[in-house]
N, C-alpha and C. Protein backbone atom coordinates (compact mmCIF):
# COMPACT_ATOMS: atom_id res chain seq x y z
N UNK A 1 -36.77 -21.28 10.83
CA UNK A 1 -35.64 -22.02 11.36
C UNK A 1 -34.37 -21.73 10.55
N UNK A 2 -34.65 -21.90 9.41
CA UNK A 2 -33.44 -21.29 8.19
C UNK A 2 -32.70 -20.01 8.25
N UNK A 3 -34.10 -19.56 8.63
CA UNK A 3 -33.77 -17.82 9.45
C UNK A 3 -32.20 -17.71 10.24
N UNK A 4 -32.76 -17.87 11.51
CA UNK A 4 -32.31 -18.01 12.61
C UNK A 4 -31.06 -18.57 12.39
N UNK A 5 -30.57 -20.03 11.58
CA UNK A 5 -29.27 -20.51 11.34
C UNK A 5 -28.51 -19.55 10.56
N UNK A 6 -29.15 -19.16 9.55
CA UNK A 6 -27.98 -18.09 8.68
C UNK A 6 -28.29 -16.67 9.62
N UNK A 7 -28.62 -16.08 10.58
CA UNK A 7 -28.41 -15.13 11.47
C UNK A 7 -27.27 -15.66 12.22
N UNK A 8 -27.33 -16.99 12.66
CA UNK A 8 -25.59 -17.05 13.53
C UNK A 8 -24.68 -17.79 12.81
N UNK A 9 -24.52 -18.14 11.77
CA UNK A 9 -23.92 -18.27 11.06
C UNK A 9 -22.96 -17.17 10.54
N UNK A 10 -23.84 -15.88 10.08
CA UNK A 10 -23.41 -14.34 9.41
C UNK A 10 -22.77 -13.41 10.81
N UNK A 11 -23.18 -14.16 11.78
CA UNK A 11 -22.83 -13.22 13.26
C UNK A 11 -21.49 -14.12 13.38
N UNK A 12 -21.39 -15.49 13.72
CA UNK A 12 -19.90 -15.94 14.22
C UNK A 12 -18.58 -15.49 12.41
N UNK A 13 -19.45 -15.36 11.53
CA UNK A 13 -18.26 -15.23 10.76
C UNK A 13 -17.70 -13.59 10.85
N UNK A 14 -18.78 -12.85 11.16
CA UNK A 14 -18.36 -11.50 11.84
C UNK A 14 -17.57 -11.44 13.16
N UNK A 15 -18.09 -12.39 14.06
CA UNK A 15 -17.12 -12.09 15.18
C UNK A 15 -15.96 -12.90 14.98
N UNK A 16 -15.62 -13.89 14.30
CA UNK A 16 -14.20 -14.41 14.00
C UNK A 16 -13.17 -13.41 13.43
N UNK A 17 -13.94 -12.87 12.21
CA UNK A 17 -13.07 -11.73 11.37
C UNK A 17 -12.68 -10.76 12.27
N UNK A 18 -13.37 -9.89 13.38
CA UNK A 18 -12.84 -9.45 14.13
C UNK A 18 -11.70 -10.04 15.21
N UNK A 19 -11.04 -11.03 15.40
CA UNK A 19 -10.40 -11.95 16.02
C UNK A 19 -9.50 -11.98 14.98
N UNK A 20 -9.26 -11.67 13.48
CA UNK A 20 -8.23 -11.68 13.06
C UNK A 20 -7.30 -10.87 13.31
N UNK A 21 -5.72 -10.87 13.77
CA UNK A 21 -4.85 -9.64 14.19
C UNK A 21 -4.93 -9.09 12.64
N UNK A 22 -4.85 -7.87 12.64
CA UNK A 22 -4.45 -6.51 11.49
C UNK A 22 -2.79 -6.88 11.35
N UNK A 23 -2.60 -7.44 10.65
CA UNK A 23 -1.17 -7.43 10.06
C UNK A 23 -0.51 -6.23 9.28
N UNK A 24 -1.22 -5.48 8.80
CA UNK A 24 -0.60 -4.03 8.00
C UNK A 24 0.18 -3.24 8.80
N UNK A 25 0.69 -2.30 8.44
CA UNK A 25 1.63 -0.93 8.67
C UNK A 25 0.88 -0.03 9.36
N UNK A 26 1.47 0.73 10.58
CA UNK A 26 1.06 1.41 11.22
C UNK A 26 2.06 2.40 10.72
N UNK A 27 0.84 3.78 10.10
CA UNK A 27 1.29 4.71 9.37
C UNK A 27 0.43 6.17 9.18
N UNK A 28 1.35 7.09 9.39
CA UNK A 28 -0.05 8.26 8.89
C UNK A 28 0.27 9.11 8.00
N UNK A 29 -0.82 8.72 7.01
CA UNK A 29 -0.59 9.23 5.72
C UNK A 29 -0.78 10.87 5.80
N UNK A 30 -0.24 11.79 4.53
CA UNK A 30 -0.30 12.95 4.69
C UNK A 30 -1.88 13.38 4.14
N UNK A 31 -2.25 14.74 4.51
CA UNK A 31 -3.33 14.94 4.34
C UNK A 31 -3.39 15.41 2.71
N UNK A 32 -4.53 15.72 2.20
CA UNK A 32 -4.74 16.60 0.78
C UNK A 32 -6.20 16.37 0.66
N UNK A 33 -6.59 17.78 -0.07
CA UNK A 33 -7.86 18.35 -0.33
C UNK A 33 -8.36 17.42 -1.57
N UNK A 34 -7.67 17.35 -2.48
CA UNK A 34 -7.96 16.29 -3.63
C UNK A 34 -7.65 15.02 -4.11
N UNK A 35 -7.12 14.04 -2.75
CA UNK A 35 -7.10 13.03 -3.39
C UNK A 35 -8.23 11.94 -3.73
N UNK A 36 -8.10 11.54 -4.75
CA UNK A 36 -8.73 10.57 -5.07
C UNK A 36 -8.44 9.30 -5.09
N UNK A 37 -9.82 8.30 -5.21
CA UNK A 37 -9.09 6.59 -5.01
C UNK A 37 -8.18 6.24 -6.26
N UNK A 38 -7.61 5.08 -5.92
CA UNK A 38 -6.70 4.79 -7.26
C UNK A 38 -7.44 3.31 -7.32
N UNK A 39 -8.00 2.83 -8.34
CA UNK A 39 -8.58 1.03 -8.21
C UNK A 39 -7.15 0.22 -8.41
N UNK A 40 -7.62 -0.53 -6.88
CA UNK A 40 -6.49 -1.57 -6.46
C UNK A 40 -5.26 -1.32 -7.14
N UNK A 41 -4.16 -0.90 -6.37
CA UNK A 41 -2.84 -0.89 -7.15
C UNK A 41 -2.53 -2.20 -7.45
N UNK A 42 -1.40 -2.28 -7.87
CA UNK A 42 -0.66 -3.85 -8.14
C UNK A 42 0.44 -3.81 -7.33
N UNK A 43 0.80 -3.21 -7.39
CA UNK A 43 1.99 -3.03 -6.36
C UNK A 43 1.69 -1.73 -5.41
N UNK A 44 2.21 -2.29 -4.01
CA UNK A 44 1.77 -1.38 -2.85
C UNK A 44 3.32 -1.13 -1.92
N UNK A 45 3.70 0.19 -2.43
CA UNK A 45 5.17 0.38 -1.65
C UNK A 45 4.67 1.06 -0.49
N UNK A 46 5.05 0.52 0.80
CA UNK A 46 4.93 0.97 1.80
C UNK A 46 6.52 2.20 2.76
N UNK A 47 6.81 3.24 2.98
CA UNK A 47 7.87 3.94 2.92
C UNK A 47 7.42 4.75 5.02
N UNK A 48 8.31 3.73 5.26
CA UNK A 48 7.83 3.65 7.16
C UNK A 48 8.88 5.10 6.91
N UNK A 49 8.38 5.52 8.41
CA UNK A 49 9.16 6.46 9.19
C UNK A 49 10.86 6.76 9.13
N UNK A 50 10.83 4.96 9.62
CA UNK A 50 12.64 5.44 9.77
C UNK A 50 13.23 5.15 8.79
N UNK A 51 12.29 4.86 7.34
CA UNK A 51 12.73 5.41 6.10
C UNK A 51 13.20 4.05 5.15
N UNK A 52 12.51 2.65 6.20
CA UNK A 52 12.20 1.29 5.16
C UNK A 52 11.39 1.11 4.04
N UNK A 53 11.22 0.04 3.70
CA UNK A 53 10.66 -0.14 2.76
C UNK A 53 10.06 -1.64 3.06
N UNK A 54 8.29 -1.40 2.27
CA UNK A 54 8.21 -2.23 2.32
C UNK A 54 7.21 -2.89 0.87
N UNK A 55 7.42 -3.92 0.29
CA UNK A 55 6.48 -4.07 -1.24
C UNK A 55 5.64 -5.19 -0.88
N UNK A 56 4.43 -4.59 -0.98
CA UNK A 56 3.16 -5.57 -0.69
C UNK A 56 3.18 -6.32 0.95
N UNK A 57 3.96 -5.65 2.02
CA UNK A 57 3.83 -6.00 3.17
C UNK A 57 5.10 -6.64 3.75
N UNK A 58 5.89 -6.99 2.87
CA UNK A 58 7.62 -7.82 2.73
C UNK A 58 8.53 -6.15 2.59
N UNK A 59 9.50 -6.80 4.13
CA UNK A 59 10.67 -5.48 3.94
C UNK A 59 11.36 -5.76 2.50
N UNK A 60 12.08 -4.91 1.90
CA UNK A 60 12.99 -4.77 0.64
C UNK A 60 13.82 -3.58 0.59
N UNK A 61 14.81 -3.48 -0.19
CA UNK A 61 15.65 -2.59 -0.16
C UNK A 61 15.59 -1.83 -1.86
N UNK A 62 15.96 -0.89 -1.99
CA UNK A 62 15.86 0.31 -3.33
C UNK A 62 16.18 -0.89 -4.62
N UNK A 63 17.39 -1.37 -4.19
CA UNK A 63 18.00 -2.25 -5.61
C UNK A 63 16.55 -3.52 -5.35
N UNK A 64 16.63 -4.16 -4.94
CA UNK A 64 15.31 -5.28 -4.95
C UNK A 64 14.15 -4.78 -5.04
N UNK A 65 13.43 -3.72 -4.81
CA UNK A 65 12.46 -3.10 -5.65
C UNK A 65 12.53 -2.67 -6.58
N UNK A 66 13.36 -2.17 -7.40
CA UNK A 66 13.60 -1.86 -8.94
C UNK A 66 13.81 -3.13 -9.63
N UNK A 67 14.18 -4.23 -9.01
CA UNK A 67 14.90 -5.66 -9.65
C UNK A 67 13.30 -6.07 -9.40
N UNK A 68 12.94 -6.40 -8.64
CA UNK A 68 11.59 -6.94 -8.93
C UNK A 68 10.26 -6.48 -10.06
N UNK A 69 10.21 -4.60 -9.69
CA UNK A 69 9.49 -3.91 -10.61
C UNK A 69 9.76 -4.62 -12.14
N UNK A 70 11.34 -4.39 -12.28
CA UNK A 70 11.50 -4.60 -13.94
C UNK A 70 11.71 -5.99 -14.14
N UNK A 71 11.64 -6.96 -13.49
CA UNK A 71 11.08 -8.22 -13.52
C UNK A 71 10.13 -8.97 -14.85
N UNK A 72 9.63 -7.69 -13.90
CA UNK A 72 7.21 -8.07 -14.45
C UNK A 72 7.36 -6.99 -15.89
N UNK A 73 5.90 -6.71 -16.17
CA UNK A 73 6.08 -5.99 -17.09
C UNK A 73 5.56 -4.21 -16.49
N UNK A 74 7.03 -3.44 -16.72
CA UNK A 74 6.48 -2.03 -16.43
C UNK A 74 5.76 -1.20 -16.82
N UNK A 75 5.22 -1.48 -18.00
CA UNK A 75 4.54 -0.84 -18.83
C UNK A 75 3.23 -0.47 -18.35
N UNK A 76 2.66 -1.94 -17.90
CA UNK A 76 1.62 -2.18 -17.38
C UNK A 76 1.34 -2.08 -16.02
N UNK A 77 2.43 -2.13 -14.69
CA UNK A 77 2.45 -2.12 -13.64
C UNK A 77 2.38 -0.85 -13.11
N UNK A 78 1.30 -0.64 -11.98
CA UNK A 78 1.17 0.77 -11.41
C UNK A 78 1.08 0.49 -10.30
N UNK A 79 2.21 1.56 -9.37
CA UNK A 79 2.79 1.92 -8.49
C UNK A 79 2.06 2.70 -7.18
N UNK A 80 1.58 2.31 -6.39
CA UNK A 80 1.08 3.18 -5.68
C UNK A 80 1.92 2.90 -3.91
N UNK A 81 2.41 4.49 -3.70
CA UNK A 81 3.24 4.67 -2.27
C UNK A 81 2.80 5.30 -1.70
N UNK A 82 2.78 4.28 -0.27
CA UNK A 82 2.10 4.51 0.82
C UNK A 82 3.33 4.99 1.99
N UNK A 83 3.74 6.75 1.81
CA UNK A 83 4.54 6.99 2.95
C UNK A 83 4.17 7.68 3.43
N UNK A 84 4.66 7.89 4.91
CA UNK A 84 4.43 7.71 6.43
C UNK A 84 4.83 9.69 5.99
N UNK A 85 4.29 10.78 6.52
CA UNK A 85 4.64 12.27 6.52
C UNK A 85 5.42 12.17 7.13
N UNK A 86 5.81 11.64 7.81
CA UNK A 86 7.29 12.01 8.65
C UNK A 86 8.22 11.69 7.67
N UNK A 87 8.01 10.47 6.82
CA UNK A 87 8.79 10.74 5.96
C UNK A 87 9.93 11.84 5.16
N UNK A 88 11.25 12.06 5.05
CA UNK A 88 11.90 13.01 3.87
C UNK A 88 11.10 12.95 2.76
N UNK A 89 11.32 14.09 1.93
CA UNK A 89 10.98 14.36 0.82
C UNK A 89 12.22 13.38 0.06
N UNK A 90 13.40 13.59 0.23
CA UNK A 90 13.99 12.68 -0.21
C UNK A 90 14.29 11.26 -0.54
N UNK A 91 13.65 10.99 0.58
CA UNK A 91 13.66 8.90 0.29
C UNK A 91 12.49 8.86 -0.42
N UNK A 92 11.69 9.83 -0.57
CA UNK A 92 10.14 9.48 -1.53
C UNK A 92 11.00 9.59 -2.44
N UNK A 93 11.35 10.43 -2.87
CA UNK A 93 11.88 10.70 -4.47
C UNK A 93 13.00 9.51 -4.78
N UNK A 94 13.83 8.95 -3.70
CA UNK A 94 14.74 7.47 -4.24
C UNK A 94 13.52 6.42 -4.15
N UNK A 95 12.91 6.50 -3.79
CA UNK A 95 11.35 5.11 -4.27
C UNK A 95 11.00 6.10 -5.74
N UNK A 96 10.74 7.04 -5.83
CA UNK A 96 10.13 6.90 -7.26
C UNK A 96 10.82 6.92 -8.31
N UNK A 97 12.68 7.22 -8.11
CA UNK A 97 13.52 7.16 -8.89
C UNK A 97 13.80 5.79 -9.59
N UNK A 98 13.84 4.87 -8.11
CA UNK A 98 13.78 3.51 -8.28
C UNK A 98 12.83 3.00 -9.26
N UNK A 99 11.47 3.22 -9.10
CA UNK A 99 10.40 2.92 -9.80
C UNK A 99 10.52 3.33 -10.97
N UNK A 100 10.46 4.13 -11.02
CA UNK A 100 11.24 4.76 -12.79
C UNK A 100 12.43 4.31 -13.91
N UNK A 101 13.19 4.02 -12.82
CA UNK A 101 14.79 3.31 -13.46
C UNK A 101 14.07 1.80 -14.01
N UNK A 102 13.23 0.86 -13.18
CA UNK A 102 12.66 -0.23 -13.77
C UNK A 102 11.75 0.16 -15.15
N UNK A 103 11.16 1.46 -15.32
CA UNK A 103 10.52 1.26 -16.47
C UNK A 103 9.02 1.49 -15.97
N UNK A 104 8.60 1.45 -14.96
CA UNK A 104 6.86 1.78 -14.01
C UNK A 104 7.27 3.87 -14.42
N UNK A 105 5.50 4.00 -15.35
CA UNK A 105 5.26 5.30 -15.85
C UNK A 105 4.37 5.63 -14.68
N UNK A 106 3.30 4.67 -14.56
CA UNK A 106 2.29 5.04 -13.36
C UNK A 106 2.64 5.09 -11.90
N UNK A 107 3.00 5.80 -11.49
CA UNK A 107 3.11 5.96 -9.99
C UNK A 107 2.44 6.88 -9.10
N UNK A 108 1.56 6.10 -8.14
CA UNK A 108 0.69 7.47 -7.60
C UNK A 108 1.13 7.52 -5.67
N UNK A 109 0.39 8.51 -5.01
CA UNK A 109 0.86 8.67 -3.99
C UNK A 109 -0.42 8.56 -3.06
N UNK A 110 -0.30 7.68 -2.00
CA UNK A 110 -1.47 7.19 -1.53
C UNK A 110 -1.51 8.65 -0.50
N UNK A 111 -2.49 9.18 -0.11
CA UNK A 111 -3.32 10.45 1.06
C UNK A 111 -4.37 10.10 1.54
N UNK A 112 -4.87 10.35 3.04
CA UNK A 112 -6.29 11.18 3.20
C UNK A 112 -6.54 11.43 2.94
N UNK A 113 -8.18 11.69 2.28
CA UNK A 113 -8.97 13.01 2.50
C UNK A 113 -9.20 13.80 3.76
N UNK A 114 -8.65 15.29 3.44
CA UNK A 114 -8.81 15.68 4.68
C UNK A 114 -10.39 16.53 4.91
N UNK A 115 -10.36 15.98 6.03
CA UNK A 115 -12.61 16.23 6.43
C UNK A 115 -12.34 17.93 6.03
């Protein structure tokens, strides 16, 4: 009987979670032969298409991401950006300039593995 309750119990909390909307960024990352995982960034810059920004899921602009970065402590804070290939090469490099001007050494660049 115990059975059977934690079987629909473990099934409705599965089909609820699916019923949650996906709130994240619709984005496609660039491909590469070697990337590897990074464990949990702390900060997650998101760098859309038409060339926004976004930190931990909240739009922001270049000066308010560097003002926030050097906030906290940079030393310790690592950076990981999540931009869109359509992306410029250029607005990547004003996010990591930004990130840098606060004092963040670690900055990595989120990819696919490509199959």
């Amino acid at each position: 009987m115990i059975d059977i309750m934690f079987f629909l119990l473990v099934f409705f909390v599965i089909a609820m979670l699916k019923m949650i909307p996906n709130t994240g960024i619709t984005s496609q990352l660039p491909h590469s032969s070697t990337a590897t995982e990074v464990p949990h960034p702390k900060v997650l810059v998101s760098l859309l298409a038409d060339g926004s920004l976004q930190v931990d899921g909240k739009p922001e602009s270049l000066p308010e991401l560097s003002h926030q970065l050097a906030a906290g402590d940079p030393a310790k804070t690592s950076v990981t950006i999540a931009s869109d290939q359509r992306t410029s090469v250029q607005k990547l490099m004003a996010v990591m300039d930004a990130c840098r001007t606060a004092g963040v050494t670690q900055i990595a660049l989120a990819a696919r593995l490509q199959p």
